[in-house]
N, C-alpha and C. Protein backbone atom coordinates (compact mmCIF):
# COMPACT_ATOMS: atom_id res chain seq x y z
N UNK A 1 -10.21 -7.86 16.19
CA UNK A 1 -9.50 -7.77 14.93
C UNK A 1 -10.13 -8.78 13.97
N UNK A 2 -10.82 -8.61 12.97
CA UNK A 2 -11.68 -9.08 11.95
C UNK A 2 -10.20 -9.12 10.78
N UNK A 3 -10.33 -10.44 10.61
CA UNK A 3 -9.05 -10.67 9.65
C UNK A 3 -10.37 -10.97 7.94
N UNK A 4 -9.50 -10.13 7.16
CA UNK A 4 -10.06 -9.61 5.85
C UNK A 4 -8.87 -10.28 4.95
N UNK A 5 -9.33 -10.81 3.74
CA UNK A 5 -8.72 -11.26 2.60
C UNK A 5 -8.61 -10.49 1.66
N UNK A 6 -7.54 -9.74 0.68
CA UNK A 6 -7.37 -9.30 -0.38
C UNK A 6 -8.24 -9.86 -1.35
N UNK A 7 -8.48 -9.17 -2.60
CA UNK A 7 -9.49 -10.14 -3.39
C UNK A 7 -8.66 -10.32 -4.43
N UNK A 8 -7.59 -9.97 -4.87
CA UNK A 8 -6.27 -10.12 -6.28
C UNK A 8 -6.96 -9.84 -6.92
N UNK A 9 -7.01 -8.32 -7.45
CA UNK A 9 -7.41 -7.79 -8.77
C UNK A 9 -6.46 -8.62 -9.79
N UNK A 10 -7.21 -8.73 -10.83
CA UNK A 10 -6.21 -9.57 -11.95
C UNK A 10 -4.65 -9.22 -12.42
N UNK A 11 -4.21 -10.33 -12.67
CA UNK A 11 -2.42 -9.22 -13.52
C UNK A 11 -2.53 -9.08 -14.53
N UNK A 12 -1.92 -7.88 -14.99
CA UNK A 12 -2.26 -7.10 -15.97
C UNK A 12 -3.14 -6.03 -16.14
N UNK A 13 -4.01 -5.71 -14.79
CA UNK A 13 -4.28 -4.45 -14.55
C UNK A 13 -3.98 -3.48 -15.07
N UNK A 14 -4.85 -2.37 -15.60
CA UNK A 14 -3.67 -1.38 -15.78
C UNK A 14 -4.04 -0.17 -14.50
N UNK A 15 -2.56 0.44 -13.76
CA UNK A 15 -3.34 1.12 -12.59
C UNK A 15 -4.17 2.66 -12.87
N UNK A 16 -5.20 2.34 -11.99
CA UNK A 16 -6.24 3.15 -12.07
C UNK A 16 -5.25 4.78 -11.24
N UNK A 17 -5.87 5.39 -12.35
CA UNK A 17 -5.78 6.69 -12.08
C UNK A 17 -6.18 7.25 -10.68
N UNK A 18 -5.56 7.94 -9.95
CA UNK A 18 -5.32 9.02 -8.56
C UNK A 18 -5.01 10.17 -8.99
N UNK A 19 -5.84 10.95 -7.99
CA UNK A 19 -5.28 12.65 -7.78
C UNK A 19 -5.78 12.39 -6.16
N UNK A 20 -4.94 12.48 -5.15
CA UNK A 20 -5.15 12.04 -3.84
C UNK A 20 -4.57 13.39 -3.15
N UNK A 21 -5.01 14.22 -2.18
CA UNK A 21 -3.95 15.06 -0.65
C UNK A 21 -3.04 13.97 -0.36
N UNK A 22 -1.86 14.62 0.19
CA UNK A 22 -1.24 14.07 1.10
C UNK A 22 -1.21 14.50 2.61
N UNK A 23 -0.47 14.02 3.31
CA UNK A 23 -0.43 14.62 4.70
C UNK A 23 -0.29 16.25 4.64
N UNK A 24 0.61 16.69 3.37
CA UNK A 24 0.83 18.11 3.78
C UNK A 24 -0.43 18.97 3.12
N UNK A 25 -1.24 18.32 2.20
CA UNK A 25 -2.05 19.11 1.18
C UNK A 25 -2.03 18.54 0.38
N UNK A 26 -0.97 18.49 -0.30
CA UNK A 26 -0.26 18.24 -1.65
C UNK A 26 -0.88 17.48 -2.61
N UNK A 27 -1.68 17.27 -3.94
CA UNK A 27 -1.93 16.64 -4.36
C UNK A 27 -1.09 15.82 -5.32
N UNK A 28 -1.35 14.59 -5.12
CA UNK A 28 -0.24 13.35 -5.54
C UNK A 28 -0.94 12.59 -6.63
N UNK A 29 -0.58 12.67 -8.06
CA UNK A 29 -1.36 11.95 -9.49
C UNK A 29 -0.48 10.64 -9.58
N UNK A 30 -1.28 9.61 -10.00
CA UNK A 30 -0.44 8.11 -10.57
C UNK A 30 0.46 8.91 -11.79
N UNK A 31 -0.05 9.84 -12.36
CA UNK A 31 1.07 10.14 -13.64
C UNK A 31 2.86 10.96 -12.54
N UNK A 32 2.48 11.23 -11.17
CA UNK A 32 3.87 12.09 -10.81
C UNK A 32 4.92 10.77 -10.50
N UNK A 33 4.41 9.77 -11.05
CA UNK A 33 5.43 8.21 -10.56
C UNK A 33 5.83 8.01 -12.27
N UNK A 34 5.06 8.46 -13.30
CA UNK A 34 5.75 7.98 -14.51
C UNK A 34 7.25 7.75 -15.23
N UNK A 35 8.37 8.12 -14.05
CA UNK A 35 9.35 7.98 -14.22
C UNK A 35 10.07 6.46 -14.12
N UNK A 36 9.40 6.30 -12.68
CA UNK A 36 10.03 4.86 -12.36
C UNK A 36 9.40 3.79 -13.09
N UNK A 37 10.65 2.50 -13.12
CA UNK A 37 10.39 1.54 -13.19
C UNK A 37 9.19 0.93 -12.16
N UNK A 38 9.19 1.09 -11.57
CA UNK A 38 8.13 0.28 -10.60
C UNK A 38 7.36 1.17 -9.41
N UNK A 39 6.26 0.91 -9.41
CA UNK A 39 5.09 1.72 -8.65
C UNK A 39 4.67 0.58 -7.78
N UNK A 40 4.58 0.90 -6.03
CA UNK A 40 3.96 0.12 -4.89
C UNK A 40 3.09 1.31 -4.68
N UNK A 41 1.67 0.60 -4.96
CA UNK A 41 0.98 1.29 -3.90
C UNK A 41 0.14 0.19 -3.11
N UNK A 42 0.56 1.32 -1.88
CA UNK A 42 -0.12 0.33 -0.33
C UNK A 42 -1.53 1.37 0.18
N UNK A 43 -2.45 0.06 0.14
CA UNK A 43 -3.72 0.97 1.16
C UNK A 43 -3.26 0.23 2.25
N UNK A 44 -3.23 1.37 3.54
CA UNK A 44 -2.98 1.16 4.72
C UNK A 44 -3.70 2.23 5.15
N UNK A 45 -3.75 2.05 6.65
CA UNK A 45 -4.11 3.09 7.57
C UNK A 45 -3.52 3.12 8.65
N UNK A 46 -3.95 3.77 9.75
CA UNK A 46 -3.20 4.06 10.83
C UNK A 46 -3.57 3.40 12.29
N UNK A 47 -4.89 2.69 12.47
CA UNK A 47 -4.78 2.03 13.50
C UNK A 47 -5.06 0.83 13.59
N UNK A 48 -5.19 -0.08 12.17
CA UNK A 48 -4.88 -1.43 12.28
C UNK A 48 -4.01 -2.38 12.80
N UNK A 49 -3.92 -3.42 13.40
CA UNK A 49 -2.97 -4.31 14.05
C UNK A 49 -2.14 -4.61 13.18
N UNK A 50 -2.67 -5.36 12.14
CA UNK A 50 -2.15 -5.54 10.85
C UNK A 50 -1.24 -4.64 10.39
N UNK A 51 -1.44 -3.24 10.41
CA UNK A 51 -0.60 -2.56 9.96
C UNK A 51 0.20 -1.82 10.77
N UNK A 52 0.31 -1.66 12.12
CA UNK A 52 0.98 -1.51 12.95
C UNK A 52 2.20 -2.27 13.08
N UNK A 53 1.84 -3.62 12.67
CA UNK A 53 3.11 -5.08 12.59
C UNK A 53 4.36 -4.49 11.82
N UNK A 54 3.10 -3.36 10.88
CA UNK A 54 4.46 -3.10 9.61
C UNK A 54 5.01 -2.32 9.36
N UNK A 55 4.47 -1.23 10.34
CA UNK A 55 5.28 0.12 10.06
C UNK A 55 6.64 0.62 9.66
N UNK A 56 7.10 -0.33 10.97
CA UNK A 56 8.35 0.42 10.96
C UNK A 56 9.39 -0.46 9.63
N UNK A 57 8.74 -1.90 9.19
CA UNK A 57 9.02 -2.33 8.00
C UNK A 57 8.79 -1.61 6.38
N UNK A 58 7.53 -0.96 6.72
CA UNK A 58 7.39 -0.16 5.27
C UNK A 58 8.28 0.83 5.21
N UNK A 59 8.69 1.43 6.37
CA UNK A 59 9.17 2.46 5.89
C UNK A 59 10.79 2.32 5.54
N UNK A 60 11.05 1.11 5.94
CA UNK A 60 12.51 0.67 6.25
C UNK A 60 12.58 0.25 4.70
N UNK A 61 11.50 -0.35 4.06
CA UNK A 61 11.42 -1.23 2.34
C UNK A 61 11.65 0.42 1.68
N UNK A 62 10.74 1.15 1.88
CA UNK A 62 10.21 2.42 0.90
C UNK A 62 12.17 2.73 0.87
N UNK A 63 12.22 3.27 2.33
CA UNK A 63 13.95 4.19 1.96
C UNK A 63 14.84 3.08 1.07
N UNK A 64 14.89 2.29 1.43
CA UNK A 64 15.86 1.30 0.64
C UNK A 64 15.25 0.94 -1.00
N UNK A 65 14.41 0.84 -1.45
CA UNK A 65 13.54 0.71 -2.37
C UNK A 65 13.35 2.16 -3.57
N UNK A 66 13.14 3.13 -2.82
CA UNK A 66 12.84 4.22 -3.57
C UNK A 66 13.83 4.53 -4.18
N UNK A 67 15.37 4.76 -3.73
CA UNK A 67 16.74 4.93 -4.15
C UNK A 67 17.08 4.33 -5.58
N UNK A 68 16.10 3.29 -5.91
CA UNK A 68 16.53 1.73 -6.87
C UNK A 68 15.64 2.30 -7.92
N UNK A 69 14.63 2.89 -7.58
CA UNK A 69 13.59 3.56 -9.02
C UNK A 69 12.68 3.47 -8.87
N UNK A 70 12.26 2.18 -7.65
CA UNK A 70 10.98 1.83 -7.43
C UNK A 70 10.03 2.92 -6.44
N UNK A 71 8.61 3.76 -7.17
CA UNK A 71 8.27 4.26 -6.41
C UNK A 71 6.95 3.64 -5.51
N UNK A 72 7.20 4.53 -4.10
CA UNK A 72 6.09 4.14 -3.17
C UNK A 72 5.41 4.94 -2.69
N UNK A 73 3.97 4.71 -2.67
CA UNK A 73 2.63 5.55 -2.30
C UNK A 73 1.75 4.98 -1.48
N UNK A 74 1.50 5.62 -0.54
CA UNK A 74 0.33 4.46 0.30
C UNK A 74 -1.09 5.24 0.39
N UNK A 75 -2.10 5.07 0.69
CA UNK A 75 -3.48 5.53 0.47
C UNK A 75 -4.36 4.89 1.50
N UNK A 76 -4.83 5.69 2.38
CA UNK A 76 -5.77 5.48 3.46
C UNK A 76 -7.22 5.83 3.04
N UNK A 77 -7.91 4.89 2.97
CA UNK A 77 -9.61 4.79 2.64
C UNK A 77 -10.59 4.99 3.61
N UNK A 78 -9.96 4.72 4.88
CA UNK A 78 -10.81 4.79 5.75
C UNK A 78 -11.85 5.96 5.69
N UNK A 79 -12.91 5.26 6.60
CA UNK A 79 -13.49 6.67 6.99
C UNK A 79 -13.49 7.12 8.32
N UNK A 80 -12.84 8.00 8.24
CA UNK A 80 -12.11 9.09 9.00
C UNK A 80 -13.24 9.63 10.46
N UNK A 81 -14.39 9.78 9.86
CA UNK A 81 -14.89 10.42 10.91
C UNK A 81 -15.84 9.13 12.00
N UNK A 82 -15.80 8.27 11.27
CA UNK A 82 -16.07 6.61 12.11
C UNK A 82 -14.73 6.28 13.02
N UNK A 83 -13.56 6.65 12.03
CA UNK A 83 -12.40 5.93 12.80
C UNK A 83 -11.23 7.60 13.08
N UNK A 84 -11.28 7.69 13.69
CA UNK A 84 -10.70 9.21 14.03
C UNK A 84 -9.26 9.30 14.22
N UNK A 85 -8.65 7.90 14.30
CA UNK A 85 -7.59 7.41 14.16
C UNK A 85 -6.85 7.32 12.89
N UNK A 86 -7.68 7.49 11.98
CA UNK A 86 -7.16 7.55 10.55
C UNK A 86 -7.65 8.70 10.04
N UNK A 87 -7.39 9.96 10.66
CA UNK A 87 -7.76 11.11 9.75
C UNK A 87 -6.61 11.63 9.10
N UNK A 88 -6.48 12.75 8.62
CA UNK A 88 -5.44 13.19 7.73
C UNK A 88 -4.44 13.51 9.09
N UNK A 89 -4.84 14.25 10.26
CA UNK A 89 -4.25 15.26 11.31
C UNK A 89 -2.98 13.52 11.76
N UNK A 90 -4.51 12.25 11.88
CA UNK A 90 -3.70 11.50 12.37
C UNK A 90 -2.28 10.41 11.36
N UNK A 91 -2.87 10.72 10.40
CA UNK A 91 -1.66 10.33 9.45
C UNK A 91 -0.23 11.24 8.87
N UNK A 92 -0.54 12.45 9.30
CA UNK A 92 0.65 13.15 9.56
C UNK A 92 1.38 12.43 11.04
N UNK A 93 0.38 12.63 11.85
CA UNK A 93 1.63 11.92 12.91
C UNK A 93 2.45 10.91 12.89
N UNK A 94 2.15 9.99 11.85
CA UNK A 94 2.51 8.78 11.79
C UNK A 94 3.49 8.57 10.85
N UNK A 95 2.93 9.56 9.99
CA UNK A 95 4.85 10.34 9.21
C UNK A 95 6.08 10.37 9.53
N UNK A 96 5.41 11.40 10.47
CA UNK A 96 6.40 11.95 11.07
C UNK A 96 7.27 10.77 12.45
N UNK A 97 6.09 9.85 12.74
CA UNK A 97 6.70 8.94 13.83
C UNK A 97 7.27 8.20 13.03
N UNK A 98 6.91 7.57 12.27
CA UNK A 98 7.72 6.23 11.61
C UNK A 98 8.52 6.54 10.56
N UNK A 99 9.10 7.88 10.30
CA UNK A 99 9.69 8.53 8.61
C UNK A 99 9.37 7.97 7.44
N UNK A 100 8.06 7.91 7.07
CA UNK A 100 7.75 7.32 5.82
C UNK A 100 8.26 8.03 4.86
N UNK A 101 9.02 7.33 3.45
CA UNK A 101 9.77 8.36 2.76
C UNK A 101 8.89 8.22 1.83
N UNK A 102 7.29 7.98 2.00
CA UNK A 102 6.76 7.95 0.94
C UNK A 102 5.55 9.11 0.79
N UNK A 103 4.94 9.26 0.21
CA UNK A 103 3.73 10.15 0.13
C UNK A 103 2.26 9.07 0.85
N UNK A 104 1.39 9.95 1.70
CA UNK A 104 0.79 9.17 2.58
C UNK A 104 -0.61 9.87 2.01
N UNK A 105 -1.42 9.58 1.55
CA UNK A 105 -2.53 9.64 0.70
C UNK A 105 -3.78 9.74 1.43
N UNK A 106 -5.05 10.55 1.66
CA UNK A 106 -6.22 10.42 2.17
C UNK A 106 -6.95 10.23 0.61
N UNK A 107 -7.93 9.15 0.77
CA UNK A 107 -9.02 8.80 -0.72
C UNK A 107 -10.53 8.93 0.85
N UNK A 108 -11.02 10.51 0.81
CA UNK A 108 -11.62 10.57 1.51
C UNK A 108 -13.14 10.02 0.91
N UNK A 109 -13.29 9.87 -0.72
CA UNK A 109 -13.97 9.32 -1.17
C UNK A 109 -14.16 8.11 -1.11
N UNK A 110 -13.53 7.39 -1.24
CA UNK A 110 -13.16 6.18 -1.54
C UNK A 110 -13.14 5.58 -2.58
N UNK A 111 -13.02 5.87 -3.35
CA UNK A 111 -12.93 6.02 -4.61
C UNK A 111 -12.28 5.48 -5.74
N UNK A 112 -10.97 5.64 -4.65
CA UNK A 112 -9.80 4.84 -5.18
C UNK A 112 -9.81 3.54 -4.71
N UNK A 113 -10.04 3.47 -3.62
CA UNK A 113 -9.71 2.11 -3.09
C UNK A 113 -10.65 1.21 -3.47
N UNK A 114 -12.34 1.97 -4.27
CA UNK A 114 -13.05 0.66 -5.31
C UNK A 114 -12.30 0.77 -6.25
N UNK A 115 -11.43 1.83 -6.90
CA UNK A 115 -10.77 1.50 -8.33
C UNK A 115 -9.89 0.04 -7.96
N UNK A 116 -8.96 0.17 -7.47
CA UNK A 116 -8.18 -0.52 -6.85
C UNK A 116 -9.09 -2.39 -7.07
N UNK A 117 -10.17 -2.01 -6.32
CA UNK A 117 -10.49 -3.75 -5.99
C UNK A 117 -9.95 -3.98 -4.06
N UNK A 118 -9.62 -2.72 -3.24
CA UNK A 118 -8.94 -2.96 -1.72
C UNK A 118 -9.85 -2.89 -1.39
N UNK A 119 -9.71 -3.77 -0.07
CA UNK A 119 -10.34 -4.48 0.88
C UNK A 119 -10.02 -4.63 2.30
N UNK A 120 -8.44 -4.64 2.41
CA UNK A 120 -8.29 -4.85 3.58
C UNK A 120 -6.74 -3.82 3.90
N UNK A 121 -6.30 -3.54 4.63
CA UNK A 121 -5.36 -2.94 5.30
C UNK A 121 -4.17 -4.02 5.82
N UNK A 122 -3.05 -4.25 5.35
CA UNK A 122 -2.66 -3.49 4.81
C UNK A 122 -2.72 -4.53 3.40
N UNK A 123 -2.92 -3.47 2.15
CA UNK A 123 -2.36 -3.91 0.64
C UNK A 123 -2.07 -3.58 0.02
N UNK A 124 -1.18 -4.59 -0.82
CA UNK A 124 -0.24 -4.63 -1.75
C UNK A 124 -0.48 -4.50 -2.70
N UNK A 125 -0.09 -3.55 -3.85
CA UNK A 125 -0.19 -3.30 -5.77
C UNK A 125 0.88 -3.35 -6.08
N UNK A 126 1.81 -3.98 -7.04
CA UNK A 126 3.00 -3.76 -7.94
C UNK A 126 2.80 -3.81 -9.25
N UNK A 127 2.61 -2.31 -9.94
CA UNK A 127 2.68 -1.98 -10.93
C UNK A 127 4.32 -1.88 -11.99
N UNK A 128 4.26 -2.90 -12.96
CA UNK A 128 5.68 -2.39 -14.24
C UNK A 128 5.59 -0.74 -14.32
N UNK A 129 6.86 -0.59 -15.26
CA UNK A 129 6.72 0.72 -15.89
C UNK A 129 6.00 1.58 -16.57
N UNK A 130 5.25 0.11 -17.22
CA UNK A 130 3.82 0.44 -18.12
C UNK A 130 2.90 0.35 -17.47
N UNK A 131 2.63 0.47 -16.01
CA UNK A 131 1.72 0.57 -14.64
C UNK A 131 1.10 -0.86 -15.28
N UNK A 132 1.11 -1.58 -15.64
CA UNK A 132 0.29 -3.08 -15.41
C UNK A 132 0.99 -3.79 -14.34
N UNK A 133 -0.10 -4.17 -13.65
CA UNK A 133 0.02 -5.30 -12.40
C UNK A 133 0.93 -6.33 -12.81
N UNK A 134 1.78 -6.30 -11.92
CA UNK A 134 2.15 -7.36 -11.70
C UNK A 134 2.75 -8.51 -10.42
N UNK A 135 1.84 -7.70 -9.26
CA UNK A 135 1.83 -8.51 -8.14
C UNK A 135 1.01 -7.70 -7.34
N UNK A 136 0.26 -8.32 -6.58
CA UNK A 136 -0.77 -8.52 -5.63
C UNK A 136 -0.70 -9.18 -4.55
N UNK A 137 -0.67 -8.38 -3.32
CA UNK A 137 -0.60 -9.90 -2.45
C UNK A 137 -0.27 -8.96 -0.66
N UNK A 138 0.40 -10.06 -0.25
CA UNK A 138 0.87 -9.66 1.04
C UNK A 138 2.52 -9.22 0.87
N UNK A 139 3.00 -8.63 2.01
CA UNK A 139 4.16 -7.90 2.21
C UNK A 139 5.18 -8.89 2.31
N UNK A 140 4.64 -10.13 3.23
CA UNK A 140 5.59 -11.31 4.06
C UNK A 140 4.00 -12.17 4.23
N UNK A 141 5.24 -13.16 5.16
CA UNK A 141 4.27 -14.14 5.81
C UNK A 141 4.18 -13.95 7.40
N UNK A 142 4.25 -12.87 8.02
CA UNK A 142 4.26 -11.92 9.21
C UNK A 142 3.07 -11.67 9.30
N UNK A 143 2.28 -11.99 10.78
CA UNK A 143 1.15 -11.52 11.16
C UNK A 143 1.62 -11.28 12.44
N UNK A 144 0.27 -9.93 13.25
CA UNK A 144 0.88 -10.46 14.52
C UNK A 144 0.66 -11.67 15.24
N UNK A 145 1.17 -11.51 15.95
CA UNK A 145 0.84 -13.08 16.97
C UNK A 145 1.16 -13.98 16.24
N UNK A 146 1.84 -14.13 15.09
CA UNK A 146 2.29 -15.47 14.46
C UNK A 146 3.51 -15.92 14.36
N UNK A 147 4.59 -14.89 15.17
CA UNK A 147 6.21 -15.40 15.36
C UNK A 147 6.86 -15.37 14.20
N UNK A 148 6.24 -14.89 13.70
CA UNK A 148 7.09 -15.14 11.64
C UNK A 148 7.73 -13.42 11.99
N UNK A 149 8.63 -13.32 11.17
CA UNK A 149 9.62 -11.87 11.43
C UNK A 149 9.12 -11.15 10.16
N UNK A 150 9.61 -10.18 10.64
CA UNK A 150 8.83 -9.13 9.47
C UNK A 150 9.90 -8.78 8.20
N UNK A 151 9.73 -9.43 7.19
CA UNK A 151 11.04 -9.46 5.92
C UNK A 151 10.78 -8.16 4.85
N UNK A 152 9.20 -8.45 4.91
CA UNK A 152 8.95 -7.61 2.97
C UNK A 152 8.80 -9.02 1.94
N UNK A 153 9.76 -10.12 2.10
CA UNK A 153 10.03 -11.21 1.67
C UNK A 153 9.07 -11.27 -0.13
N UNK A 154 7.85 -11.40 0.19
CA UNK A 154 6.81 -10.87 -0.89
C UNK A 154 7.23 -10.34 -1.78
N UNK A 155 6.71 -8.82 -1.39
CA UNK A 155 6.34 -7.95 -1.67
C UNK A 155 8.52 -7.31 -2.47
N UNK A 156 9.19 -8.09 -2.01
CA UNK A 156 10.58 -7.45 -1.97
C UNK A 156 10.45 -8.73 -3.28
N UNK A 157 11.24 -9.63 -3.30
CA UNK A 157 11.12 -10.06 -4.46
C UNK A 157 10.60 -9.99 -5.68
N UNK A 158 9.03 -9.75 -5.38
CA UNK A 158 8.69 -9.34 -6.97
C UNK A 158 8.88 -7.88 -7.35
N UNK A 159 9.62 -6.89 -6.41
CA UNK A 159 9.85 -5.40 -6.48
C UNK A 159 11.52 -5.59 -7.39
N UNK A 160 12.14 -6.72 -6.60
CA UNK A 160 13.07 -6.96 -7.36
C UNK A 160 13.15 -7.76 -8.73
N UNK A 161 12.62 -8.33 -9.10
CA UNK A 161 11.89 -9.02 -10.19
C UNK A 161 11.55 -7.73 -11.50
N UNK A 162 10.89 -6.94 -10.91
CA UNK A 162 10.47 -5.63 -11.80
C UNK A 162 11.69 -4.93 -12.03
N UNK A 163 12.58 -4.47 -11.03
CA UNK A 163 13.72 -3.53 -10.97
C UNK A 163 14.67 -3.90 -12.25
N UNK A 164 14.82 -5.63 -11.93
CA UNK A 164 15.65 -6.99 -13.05
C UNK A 164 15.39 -7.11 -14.49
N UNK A 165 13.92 -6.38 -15.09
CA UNK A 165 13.50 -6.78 -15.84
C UNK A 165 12.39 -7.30 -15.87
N UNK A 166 12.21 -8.53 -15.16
CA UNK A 166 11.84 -9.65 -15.33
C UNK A 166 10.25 -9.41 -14.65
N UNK A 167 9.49 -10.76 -14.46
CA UNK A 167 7.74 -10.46 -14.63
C UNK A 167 8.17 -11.37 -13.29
N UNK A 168 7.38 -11.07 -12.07
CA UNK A 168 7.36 -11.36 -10.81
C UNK A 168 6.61 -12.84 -11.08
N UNK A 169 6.90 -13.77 -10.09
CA UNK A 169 6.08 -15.30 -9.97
C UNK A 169 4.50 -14.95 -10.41
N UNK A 170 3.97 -15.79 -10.87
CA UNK A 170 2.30 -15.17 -10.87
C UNK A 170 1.78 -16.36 -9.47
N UNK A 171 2.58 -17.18 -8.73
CA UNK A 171 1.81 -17.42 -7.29
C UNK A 171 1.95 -16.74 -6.53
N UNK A 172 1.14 -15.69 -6.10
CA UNK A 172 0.84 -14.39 -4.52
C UNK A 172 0.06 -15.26 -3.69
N UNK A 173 0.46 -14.82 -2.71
CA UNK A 173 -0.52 -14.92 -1.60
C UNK A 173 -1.17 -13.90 -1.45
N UNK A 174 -2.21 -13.94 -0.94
CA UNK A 174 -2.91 -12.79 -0.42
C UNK A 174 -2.43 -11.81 0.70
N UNK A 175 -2.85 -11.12 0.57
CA UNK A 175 -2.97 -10.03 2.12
C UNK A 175 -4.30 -10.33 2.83
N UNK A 176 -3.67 -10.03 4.05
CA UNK A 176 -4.45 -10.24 5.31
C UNK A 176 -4.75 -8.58 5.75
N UNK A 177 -5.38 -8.34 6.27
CA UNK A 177 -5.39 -7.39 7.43
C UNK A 177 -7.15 -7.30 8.10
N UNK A 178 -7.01 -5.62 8.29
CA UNK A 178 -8.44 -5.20 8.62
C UNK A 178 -9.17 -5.04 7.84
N UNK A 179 -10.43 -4.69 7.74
CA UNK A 179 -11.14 -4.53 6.40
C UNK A 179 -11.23 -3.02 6.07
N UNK A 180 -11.04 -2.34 4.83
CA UNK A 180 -11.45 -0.58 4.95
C UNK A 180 -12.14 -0.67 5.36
N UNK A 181 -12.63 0.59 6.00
CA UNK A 181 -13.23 0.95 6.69
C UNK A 181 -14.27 1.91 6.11
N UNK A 182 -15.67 1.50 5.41
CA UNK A 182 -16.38 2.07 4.70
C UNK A 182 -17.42 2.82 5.39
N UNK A 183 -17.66 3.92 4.43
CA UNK A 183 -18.62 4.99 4.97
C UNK A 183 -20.07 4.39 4.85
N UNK A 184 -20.78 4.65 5.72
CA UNK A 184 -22.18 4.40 5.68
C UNK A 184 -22.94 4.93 4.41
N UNK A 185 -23.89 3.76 3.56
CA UNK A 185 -24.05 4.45 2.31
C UNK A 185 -25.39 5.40 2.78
């Protein structure tokens, strides 16, 4: 497990445009979130340690979270045919195992995840209403093997911060995880 650092795209971002599949087909645009107050999108994948820690936490944040206005999208970069564990077939399963109430994204290009500035699995974007950044970072202070419990703590505060009005702390920590998993150029 090669532990990878987020690089914090700047705040005030504005988020980069998606047209992504989902697990079912479906294509999913940054404009089908223009309703909500607040946009999470997570690059994750499916057989990182890192993101294994969090599964059953994301999906537990997304249901409780989505209800409030805040929407959630996650986006897998990997490459798929290096890591076979993160293909589309295998991110439906993982849907369906962990009930993600969110839309689960293949960027078989990768494309997105250079728009983005991602790097590592799992990470964090919190976009305002006006999709500008306004948090970057990690979920919690939960790794595995580090005895810390798995909150959201992060990633939940400045979601609530946005929901409030208000402009999230500008001190993030980073995210940790694996590194995407890039295609051979």
């Amino acid at each position: 497990m090669v532990r990878t650092e987020s690089t914090m795209m700047p705040l005030g971002t504005r988020a980069p445009d998606f047209a992504l599949p989902d697990t079912e087909g479906k294509v999913n645009r940054l404009a089908d979130f223009a309703a909500s107050p607040a946009l999470v999108v997570i690059f994750m994948c499916n057989h990182c340690p890192y993101v294994k820690h969090l599964k059953k936490a994301l999906a537990d944040f997304a249901a409780e979270m989505m209800p409030r206005g805040c929407a959630v999208v996650a986006i897998n970069s990997n490459d798929a045919e290096a890591y076979p564990a993160d293909s589309p077939e295998e991110m439906a399963r993982d849907v369906a195992a962990f009930g993600y109430p969110f839309p689960y994204l293949y960027d078989e290009s990768q494309d997105v995840a250079r728009a983005y500035d991602a790097v590592c699995t799992p990470e964090f974007f919190l976009f305002d209403a006006g999709r500008s950044l306004v948090y970057r970072g990690q979920f919690d202070a939960s790794r595995p093997r580090n005895d810390e419990p798995v909150t959201g703590a992060d990633l939940r505060a400045a979601v609530e911060a946005v929901l409030a009005g208000t402009t999230p702390a500008a001190d993030q920590s980073l995210s940790v995880g694996c590194s995407i998993k890039w295609k051979a150029a």
